[in-house]
N, C-alpha and C. Protein backbone atom coordinates (compact mmCIF):
# COMPACT_ATOMS: atom_id res chain seq x y z
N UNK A 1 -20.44 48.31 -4.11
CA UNK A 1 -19.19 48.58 -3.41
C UNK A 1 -18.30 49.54 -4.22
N UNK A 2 -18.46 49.22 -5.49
CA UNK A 2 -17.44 50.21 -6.57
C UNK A 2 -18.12 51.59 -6.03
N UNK A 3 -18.91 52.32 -6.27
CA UNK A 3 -19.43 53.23 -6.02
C UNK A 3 -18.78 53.67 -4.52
N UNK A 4 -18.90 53.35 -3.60
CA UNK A 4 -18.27 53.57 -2.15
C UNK A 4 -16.65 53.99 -2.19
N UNK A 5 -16.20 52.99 -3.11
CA UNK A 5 -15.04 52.45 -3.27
C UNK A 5 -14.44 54.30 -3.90
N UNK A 6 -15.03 54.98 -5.16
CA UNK A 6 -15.38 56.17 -5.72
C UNK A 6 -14.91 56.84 -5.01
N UNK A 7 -16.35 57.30 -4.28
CA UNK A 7 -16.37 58.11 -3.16
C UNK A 7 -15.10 58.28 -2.41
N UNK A 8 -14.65 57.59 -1.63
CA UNK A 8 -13.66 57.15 -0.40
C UNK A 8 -12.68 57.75 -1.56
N UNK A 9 -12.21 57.48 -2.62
CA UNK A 9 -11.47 58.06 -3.29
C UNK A 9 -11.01 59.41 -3.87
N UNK A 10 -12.43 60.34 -4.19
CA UNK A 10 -12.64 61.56 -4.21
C UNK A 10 -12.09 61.77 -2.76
N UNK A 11 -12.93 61.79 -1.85
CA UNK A 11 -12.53 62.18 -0.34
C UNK A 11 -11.51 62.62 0.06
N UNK A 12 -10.12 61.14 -0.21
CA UNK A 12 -9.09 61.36 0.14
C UNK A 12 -8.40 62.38 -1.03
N UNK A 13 -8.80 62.27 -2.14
CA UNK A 13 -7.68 63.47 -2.69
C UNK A 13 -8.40 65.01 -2.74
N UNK A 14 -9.23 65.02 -2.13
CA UNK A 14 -9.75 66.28 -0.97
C UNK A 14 -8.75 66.77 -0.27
N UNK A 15 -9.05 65.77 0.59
CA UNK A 15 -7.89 65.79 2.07
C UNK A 15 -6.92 65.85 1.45
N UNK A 16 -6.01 65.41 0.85
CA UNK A 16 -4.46 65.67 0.43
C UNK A 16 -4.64 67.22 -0.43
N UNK A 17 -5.44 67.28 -1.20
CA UNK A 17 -5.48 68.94 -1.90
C UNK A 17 -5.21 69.93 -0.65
N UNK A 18 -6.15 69.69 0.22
CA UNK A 18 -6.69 70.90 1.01
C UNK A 18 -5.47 70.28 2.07
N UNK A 19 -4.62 69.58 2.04
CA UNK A 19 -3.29 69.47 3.25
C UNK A 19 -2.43 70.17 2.45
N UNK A 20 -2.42 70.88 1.41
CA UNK A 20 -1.31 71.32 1.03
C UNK A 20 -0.62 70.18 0.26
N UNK A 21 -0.39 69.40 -0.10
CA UNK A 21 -0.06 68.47 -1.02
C UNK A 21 0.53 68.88 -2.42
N UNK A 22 -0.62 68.83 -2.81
CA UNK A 22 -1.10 69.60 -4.59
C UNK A 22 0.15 70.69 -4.30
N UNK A 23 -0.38 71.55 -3.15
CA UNK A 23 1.22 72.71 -3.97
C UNK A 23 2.78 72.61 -3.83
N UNK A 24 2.97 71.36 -2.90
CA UNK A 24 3.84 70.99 -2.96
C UNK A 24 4.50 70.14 -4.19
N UNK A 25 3.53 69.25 -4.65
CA UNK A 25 3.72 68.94 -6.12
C UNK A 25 4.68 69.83 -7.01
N UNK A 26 3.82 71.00 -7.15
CA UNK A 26 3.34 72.02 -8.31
C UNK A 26 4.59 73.21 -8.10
N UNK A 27 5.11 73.27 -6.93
CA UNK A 27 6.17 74.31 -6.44
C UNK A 27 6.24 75.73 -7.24
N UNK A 28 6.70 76.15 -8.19
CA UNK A 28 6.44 77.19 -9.23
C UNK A 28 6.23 76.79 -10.98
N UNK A 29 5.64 75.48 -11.04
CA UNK A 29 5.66 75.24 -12.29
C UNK A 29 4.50 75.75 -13.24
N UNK A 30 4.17 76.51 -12.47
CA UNK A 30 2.44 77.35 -13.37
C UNK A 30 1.29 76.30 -13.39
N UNK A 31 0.87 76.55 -14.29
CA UNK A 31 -0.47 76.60 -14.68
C UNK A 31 -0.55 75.01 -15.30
N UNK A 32 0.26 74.25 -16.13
CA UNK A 32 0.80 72.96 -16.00
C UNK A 32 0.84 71.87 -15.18
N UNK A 33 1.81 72.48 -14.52
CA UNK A 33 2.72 72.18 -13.23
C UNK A 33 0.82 71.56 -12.38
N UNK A 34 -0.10 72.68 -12.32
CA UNK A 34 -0.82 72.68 -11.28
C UNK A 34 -2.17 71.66 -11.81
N UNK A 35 -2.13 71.74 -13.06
CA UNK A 35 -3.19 70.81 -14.04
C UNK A 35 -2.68 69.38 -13.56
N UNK A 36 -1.33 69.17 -14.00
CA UNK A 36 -0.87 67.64 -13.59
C UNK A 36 -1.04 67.47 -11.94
N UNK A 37 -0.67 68.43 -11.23
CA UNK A 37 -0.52 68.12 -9.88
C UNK A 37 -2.27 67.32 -9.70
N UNK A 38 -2.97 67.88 -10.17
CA UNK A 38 -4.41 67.60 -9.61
C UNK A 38 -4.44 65.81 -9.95
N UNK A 39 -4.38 65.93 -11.28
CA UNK A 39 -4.23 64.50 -11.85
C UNK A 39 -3.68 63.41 -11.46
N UNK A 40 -2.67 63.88 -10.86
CA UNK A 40 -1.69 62.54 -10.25
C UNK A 40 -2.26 62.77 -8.44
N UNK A 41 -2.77 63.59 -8.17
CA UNK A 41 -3.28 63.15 -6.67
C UNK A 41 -4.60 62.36 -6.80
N UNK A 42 -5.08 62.94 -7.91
CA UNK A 42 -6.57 61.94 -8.31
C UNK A 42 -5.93 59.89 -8.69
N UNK A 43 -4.79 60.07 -8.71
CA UNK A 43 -4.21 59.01 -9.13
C UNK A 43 -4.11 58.45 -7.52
N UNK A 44 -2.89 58.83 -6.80
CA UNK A 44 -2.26 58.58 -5.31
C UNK A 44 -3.86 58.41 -4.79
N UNK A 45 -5.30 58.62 -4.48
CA UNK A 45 -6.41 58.46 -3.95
C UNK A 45 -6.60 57.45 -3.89
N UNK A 46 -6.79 57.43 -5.34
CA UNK A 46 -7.43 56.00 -6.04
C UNK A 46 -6.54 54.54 -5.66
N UNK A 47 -5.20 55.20 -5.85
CA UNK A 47 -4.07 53.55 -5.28
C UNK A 47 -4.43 53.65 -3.69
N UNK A 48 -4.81 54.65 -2.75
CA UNK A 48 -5.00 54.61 -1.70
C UNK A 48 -6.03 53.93 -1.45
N UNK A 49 -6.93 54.08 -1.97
CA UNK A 49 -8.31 52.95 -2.03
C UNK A 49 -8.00 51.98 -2.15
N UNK A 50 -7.83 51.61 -3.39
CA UNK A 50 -7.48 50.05 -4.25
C UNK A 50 -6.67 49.26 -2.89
N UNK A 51 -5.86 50.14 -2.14
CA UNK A 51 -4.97 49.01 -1.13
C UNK A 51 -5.26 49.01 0.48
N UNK A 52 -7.24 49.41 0.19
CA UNK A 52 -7.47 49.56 1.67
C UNK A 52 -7.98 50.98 2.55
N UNK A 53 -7.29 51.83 1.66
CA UNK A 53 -7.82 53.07 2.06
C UNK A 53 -7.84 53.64 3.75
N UNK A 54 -8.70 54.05 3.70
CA UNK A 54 -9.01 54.15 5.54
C UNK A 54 -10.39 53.68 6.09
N UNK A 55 -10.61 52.77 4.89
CA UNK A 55 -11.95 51.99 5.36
C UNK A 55 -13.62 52.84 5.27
N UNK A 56 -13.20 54.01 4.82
CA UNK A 56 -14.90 54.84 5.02
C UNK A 56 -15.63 53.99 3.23
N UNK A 57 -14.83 53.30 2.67
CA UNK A 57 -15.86 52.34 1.46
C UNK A 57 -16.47 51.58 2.23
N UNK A 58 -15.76 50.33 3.43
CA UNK A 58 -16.57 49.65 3.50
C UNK A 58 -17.31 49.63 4.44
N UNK A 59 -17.38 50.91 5.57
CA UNK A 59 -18.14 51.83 6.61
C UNK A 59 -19.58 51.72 5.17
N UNK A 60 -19.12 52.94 4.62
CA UNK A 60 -20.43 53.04 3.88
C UNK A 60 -21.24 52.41 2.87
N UNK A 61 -20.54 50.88 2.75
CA UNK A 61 -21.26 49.95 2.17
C UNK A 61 -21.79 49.51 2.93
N UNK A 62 -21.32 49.06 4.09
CA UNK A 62 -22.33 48.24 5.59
C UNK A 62 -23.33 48.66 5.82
N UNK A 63 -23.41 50.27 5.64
CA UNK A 63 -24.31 50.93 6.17
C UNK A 63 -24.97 50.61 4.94
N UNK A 64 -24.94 50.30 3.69
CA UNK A 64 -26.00 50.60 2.80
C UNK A 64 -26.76 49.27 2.75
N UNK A 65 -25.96 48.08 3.01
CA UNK A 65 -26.64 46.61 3.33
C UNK A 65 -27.93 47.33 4.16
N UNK A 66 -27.11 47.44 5.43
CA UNK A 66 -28.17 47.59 6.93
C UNK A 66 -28.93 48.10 6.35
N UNK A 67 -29.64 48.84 5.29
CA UNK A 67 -30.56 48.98 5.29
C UNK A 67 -31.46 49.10 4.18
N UNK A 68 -31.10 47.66 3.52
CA UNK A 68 -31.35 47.04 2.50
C UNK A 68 -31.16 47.30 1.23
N UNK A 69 -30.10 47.53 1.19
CA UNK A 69 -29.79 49.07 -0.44
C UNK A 69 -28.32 47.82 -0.41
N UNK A 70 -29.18 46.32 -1.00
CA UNK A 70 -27.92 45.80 -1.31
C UNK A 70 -26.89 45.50 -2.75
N UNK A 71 -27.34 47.01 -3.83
CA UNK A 71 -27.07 46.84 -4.99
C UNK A 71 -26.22 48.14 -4.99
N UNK A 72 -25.76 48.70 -3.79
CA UNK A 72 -25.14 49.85 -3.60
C UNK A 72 -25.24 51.58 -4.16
N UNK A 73 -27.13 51.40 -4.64
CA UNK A 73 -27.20 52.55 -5.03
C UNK A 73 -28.12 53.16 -4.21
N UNK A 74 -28.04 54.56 -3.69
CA UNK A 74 -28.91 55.47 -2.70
C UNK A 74 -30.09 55.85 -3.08
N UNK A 75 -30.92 55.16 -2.37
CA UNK A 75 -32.36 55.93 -2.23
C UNK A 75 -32.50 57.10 -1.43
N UNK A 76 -33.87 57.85 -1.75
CA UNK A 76 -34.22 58.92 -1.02
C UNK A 76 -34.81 58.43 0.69
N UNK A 77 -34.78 58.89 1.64
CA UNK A 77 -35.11 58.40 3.13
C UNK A 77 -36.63 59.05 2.80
C-alpha cells in the first residue's frame, strides 16, 4: 500500500506543478524561490495523501490484490 500511497503522491504534485501552483509560490524569487517552491509542493502531495488523497492509492492497490500481487509490488503481465 506504501508504494501506491508514493505514487498517488508524486501524481498529485504533478498536477499542482503543471496547474500553475509552483509559480505562484515562487512569484519573482529566482532560482531559490523556485528550488523551495518544488519542495514544499512535494510536501502539500504527500499531506494530501496521508489525509485521503483522491483515492487513486487505494484504486491501485485493489487492483493489485485482484490480481494476486498481494505484497504490493508489480510484476511483468
Amino acid at each position: 500500500m506504501q508504494q501506491a500511497r508514493e505514487f498517488e503522491a508524486v501524481f498529485i504534485a504533478q498536477m499542482l506543478k503543471h496547474s500553475g501552483f509552483e509559480k505562484a509560490l515562487t512569484g519573482n524569487s529566482g532560482f531559490g524561490g523556485e528550488s523551495y517552491a518544488s519542495m514544499l509542493l512535494e510536501q502539500y502531495a504527500e499531506k494530501i495523501t496521508e489525509r485521503g488523497g483522491f483515492g487513486l492509492a487505494e484504486n491501485i492497490y485493489n487492483q493489485l490484490i485482484e490480481r494476486g500481487d498481494d505484497n504490493g509490488s508489480i510484476r511483468s503481465v
